[in-house]
N, C-alpha and C. Protein backbone atom coordinates (compact mmCIF):
# COMPACT_ATOMS: atom_id res chain seq x y z
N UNK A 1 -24.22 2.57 -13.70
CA UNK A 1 -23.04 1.88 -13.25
C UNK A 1 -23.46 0.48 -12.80
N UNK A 2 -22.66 -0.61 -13.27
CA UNK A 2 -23.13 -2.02 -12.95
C UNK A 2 -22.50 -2.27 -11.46
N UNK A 3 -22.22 -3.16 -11.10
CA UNK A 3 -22.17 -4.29 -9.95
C UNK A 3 -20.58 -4.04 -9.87
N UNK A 4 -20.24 -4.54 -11.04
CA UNK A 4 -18.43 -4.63 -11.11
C UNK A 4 -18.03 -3.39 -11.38
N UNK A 5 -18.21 -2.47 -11.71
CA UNK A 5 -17.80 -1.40 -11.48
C UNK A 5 -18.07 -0.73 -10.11
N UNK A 6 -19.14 -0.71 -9.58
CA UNK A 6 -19.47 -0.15 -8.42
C UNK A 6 -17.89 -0.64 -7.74
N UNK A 7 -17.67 -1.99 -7.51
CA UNK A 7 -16.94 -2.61 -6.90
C UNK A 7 -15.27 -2.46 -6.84
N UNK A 8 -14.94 -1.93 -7.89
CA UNK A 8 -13.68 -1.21 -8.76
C UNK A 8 -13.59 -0.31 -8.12
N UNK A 9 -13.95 -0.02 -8.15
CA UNK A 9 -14.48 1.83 -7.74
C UNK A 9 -14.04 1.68 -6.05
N UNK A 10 -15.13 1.07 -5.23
CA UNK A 10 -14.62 0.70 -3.56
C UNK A 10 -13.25 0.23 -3.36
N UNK A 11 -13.00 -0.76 -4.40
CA UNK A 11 -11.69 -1.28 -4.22
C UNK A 11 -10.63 0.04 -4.35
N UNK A 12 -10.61 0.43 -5.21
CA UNK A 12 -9.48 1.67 -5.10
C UNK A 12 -9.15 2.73 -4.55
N UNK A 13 -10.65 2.85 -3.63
CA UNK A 13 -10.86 3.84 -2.75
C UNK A 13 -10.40 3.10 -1.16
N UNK A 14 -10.41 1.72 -1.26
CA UNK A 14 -10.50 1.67 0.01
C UNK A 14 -8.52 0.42 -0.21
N UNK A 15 -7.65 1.21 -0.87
CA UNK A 15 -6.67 0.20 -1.16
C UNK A 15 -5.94 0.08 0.19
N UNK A 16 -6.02 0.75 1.00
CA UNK A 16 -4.94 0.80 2.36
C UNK A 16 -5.34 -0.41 3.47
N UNK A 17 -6.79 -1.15 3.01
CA UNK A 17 -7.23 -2.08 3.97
C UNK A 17 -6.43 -3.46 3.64
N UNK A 18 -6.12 -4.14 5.06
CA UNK A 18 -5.85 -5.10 4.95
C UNK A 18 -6.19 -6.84 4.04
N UNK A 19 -5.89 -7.86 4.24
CA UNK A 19 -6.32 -8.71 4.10
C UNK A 19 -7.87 -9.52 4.57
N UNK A 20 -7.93 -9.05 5.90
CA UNK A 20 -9.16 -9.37 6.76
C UNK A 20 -10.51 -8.46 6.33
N UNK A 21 -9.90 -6.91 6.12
CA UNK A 21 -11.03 -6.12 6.00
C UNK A 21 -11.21 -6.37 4.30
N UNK A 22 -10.57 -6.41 3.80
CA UNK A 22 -10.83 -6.83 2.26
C UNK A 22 -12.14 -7.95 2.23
N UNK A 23 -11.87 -9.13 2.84
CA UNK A 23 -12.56 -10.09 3.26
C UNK A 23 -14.19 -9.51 3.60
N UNK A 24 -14.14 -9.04 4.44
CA UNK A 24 -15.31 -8.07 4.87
C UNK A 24 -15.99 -7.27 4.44
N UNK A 25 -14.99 -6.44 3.11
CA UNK A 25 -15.72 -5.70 2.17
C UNK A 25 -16.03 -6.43 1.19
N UNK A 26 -15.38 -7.71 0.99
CA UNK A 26 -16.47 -8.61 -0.47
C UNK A 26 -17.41 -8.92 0.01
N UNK A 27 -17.61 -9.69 1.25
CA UNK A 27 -18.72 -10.07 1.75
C UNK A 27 -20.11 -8.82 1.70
N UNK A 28 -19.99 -7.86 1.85
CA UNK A 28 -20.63 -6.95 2.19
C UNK A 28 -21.28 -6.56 0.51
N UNK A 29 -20.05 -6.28 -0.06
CA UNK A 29 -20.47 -6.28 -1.59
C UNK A 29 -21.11 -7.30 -2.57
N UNK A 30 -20.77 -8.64 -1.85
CA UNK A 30 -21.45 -9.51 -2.56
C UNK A 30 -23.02 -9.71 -2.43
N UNK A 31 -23.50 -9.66 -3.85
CA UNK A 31 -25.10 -9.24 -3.45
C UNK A 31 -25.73 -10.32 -4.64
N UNK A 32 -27.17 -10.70 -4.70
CA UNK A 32 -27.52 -11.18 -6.15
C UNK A 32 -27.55 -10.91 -7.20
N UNK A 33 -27.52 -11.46 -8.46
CA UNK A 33 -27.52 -10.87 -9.69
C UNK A 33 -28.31 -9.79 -9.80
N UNK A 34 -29.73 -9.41 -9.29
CA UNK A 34 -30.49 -8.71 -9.69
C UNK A 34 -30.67 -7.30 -8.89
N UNK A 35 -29.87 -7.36 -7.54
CA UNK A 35 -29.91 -6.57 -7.15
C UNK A 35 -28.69 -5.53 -7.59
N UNK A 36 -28.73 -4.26 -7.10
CA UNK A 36 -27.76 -3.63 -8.06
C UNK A 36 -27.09 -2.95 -6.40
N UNK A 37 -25.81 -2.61 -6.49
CA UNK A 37 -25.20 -1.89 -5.65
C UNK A 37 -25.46 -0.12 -4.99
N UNK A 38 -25.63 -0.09 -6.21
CA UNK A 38 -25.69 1.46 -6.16
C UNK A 38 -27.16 1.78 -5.34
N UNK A 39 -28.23 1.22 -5.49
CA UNK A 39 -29.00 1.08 -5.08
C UNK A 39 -29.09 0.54 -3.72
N UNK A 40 -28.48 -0.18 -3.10
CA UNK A 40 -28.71 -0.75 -1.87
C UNK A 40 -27.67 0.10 -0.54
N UNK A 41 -26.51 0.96 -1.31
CA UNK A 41 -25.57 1.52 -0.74
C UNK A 41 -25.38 3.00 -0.84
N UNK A 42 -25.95 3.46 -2.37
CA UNK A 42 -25.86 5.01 -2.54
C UNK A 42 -24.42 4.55 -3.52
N UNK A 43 -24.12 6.18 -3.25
CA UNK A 43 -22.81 6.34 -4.09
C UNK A 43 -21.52 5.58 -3.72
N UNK A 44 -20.44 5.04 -4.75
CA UNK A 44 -19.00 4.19 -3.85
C UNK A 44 -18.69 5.11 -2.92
N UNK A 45 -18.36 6.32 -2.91
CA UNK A 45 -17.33 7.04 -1.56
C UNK A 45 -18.50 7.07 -0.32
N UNK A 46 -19.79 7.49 -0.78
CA UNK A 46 -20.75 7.01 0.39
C UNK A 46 -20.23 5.53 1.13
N UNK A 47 -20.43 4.54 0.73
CA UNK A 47 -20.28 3.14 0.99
C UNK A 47 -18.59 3.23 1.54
N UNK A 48 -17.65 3.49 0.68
CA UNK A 48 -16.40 3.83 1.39
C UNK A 48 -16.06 4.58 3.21
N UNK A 49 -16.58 5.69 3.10
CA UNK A 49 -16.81 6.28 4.27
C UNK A 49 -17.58 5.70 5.18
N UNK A 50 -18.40 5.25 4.72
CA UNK A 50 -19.50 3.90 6.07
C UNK A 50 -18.38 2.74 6.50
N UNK A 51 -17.84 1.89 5.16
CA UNK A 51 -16.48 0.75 6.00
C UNK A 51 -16.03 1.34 6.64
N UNK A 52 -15.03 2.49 6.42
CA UNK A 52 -13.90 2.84 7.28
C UNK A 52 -14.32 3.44 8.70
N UNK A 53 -15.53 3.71 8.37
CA UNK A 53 -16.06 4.45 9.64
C UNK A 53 -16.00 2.89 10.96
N UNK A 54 -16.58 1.92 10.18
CA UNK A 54 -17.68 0.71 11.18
C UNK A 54 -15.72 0.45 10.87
N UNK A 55 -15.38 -0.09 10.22
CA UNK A 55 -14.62 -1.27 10.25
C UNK A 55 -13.18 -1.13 10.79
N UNK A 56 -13.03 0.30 10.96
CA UNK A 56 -10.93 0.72 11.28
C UNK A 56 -11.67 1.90 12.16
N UNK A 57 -12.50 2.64 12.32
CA UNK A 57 -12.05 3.52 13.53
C UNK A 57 -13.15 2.83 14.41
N UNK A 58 -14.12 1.99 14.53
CA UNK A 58 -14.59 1.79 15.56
C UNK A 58 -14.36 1.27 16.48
N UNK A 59 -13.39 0.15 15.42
CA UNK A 59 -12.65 -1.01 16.02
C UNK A 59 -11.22 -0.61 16.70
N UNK A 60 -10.60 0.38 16.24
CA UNK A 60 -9.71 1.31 16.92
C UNK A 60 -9.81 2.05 18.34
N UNK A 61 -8.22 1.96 18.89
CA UNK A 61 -8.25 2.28 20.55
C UNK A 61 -7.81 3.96 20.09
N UNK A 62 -8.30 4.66 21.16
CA UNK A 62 -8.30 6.20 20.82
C UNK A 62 -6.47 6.28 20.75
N UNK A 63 -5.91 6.67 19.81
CA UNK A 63 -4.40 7.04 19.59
C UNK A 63 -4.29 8.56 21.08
N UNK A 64 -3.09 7.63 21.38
CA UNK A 64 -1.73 8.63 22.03
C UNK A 64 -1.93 10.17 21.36
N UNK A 65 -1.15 11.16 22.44
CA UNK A 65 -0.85 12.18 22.24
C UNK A 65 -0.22 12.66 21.34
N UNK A 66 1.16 11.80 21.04
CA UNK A 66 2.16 11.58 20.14
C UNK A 66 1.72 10.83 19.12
N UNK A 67 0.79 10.23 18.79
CA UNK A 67 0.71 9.35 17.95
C UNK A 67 0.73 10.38 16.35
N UNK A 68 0.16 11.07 16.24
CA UNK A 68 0.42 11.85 15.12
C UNK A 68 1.30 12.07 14.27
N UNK A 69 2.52 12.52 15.74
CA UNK A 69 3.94 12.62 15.74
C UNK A 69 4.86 11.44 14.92
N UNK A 70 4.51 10.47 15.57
CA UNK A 70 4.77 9.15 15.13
C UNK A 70 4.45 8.94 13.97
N UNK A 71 3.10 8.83 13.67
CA UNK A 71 2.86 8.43 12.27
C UNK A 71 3.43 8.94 10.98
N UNK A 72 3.38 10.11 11.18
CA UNK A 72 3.87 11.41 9.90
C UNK A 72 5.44 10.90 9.99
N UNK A 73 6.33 10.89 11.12
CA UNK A 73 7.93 10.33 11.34
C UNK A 73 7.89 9.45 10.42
N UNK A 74 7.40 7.91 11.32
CA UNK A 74 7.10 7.05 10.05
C UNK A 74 6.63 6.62 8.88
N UNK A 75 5.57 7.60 8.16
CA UNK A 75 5.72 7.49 7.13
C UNK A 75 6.42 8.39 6.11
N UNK A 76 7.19 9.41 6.52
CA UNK A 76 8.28 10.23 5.96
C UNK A 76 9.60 8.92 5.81
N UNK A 77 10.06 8.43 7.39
CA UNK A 77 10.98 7.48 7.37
C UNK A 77 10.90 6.37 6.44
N UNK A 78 9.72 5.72 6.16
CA UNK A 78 9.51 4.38 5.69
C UNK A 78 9.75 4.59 4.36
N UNK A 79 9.25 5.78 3.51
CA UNK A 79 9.36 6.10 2.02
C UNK A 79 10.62 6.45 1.99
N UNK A 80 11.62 7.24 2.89
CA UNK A 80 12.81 6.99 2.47
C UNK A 80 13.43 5.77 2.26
N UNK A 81 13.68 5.44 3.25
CA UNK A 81 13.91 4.03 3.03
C UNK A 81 13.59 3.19 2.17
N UNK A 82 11.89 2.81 1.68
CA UNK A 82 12.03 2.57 0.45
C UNK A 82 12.61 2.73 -1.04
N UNK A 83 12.35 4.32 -1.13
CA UNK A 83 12.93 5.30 -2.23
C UNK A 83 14.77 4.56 -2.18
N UNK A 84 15.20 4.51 -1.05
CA UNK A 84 16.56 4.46 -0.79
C UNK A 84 16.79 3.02 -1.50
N UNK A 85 16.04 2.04 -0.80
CA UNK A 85 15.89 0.58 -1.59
C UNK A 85 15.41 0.22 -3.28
N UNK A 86 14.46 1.02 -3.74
CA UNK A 86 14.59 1.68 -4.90
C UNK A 86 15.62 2.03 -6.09
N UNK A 87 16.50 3.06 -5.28
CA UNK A 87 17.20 3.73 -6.09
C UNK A 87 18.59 2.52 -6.22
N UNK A 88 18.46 2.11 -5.03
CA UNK A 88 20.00 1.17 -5.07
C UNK A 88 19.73 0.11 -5.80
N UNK A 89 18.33 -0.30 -6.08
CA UNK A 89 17.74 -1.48 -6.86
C UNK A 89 18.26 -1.01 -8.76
N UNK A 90 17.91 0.01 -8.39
CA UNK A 90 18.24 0.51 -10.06
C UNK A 90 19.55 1.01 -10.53
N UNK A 91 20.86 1.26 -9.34
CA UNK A 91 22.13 1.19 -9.70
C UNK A 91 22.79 -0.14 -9.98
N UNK A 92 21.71 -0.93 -8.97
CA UNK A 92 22.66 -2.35 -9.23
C UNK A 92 22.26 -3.19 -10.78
N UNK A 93 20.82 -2.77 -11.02
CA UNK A 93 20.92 -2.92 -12.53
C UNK A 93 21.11 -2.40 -13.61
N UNK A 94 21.16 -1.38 -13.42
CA UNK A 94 22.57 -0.47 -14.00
C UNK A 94 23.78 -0.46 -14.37
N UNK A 95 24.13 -1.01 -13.14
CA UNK A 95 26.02 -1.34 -13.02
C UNK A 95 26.21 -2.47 -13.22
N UNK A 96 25.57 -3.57 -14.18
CA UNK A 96 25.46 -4.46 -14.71
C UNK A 96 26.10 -4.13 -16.56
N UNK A 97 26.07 -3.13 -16.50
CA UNK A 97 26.13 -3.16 -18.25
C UNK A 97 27.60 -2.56 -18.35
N UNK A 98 28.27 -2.27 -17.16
CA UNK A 98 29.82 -1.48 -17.22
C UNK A 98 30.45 -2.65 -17.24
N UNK A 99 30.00 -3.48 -16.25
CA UNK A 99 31.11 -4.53 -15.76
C UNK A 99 31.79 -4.97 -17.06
N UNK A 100 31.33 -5.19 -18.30
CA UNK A 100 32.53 -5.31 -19.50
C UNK A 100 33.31 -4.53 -19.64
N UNK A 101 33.47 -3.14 -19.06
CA UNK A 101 34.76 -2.41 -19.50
C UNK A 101 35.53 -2.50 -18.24
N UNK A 102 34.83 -3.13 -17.29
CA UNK A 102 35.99 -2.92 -16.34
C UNK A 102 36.65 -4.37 -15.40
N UNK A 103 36.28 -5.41 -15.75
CA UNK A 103 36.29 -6.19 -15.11
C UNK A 103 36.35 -7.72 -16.02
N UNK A 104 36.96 -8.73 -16.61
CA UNK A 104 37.23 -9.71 -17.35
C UNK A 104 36.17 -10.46 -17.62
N UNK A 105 35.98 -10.70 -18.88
CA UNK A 105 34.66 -11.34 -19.26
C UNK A 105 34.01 -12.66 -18.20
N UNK A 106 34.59 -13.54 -17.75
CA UNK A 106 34.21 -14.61 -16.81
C UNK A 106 33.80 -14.34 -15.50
N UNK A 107 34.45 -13.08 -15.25
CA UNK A 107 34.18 -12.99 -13.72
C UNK A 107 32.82 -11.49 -13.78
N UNK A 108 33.04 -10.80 -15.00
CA UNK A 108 32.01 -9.65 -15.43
C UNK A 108 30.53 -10.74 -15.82
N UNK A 109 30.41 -11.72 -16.39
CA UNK A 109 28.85 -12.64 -16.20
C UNK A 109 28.20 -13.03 -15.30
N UNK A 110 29.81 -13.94 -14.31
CA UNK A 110 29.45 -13.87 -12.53
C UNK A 110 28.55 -12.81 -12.05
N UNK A 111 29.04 -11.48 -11.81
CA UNK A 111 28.64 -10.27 -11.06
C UNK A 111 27.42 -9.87 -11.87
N UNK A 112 27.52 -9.66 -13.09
CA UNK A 112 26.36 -9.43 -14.21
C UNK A 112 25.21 -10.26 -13.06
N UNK A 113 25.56 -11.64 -13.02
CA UNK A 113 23.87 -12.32 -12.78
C UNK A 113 23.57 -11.99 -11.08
N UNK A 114 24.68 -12.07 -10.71
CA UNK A 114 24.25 -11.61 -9.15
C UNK A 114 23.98 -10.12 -9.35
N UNK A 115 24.61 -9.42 -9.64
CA UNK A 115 24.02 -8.08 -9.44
C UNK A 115 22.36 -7.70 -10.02
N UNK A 116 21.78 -8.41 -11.31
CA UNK A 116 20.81 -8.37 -12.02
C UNK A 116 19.65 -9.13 -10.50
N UNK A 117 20.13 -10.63 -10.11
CA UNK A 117 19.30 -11.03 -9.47
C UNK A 117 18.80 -10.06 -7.79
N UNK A 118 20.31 -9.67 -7.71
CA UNK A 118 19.68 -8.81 -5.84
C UNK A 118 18.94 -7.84 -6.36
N UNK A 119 19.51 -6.71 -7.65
CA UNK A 119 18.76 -5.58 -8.00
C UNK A 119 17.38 -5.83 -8.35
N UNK A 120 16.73 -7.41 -8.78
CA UNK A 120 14.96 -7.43 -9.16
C UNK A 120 14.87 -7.87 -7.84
N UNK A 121 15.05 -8.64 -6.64
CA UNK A 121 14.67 -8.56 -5.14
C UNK A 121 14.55 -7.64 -4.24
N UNK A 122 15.79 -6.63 -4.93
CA UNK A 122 15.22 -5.11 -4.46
C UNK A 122 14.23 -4.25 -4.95
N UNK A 123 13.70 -4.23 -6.04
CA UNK A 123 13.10 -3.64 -6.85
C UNK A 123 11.73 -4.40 -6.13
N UNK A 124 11.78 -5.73 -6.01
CA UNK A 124 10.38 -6.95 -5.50
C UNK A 124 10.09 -6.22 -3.84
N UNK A 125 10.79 -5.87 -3.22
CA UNK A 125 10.89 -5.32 -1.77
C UNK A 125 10.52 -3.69 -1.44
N UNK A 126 11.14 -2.95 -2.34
CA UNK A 126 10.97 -1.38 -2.82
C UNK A 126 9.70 -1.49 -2.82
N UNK A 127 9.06 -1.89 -3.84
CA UNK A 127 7.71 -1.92 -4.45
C UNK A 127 6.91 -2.05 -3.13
N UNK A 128 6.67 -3.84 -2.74
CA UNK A 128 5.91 -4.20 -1.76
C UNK A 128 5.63 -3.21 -0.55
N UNK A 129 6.88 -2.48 0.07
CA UNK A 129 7.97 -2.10 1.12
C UNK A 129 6.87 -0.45 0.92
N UNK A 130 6.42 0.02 -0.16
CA UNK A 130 6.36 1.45 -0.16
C UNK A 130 4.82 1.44 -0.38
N UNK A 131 4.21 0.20 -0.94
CA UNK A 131 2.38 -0.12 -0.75
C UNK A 131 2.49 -0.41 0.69
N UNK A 132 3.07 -1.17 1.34
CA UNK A 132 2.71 -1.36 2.73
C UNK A 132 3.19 -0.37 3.71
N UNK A 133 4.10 0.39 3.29
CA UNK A 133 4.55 1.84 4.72
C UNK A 133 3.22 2.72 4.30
N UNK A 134 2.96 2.87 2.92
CA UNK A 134 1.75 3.99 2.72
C UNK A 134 0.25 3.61 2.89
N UNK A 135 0.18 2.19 3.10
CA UNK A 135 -1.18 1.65 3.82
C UNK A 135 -1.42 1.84 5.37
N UNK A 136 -0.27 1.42 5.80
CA UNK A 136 -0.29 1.55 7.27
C UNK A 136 -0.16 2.56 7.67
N UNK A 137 0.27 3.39 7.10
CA UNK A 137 0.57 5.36 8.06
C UNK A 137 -1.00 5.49 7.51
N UNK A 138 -1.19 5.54 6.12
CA UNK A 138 -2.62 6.08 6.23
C UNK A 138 -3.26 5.48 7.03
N UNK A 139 -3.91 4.45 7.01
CA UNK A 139 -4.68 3.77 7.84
C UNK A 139 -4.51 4.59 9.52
N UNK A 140 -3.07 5.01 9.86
CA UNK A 140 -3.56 5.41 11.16
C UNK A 140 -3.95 6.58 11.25
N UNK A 141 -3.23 7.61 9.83
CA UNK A 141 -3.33 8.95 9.91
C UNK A 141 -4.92 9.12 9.77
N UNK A 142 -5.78 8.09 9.06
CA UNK A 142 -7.19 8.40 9.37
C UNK A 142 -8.13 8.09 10.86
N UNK A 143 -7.31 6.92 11.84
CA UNK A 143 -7.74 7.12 13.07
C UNK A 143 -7.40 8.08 13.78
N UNK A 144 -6.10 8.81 13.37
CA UNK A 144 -6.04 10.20 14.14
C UNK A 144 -7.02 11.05 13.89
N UNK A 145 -7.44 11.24 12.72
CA UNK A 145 -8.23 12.37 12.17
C UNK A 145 -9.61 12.36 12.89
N UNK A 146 -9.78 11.15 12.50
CA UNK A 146 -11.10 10.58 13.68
C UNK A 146 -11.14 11.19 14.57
N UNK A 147 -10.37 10.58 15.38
CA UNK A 147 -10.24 10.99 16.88
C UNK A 147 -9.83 12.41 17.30
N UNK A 148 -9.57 13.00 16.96
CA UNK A 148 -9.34 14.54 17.22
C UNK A 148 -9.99 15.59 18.03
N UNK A 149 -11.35 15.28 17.51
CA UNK A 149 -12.52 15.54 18.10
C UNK A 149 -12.93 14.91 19.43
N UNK A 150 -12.42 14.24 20.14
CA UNK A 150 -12.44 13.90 21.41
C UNK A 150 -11.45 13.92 22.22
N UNK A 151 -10.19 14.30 21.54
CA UNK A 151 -8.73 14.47 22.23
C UNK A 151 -8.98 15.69 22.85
């Protein structure tokens, strides 16, 4: 396994990290041509499990009693909500192709382009909206897990 693959590999394992820790994991990964990854780190989920260990639970305050509670709420809540933003994203471009039988050609192009444009801003929000509720619940649901053992 080369360099850029090793690196593929961390990246997809470790997709729930932020902007900052991303930062932190190139740095860490960036090595010389000649040296090889696999070699200096072991296996990717080895190297995976070492970031998350040093970089999100160390740096983490021991979670609440409830916090569990919370997290699982919110990320059940947040995917609805997305899903919900989603689905309405795809009626409204949907209900773009009736408006000729029901509504007069001039004012059915009107609604055509507004309805086409909110339904891809929803679809742009859905998307974003359901990578970021499922980064952040994980991310805490693994400092809970952590921490368990000292609760």
């Amino acid at each position: 396994m080369n360099n850029e693959q090793y690196k593929s590999i961390v990246y997809k394992k470790l997709w729930f990290i932020n902007k900052k820790e991303k930062n932190i994991a190139k740095e860490k990964l960036n090595v010389n041509g000649e040296e090889r990854l696999l070699e200096k780190y072991g296996k990717p989920s080895k190297f995976v499990n070492h970031f998350v260990e040093d970089e999100i639970i160390e740096k983490a305050s021991p979670p609440s009693s409830f916090y569990k509670v919370f997290t699982l709420g919110g990320l059940l809540f947040g995917n609805v909500l997305m899903a919900g933003i989603l689905i309405t994203a795809a009626l409204l471009v949907l209900g773009t192709f009736t408006l000729y039988f029901t509504k007069p050609i001039s004012t059915a192009l009107t609604l055509q382009l507004l309805y086409l444009v909110i339904g891809i801003i929803l679809f742009f929000i859905g998307y974003k909206g359901i990578k970021w509720v499922n980064a952040y619940f994980t991310r805490r649901l693994l400092i809970a897990r952590r921490f368990k053992d000292l609760m």
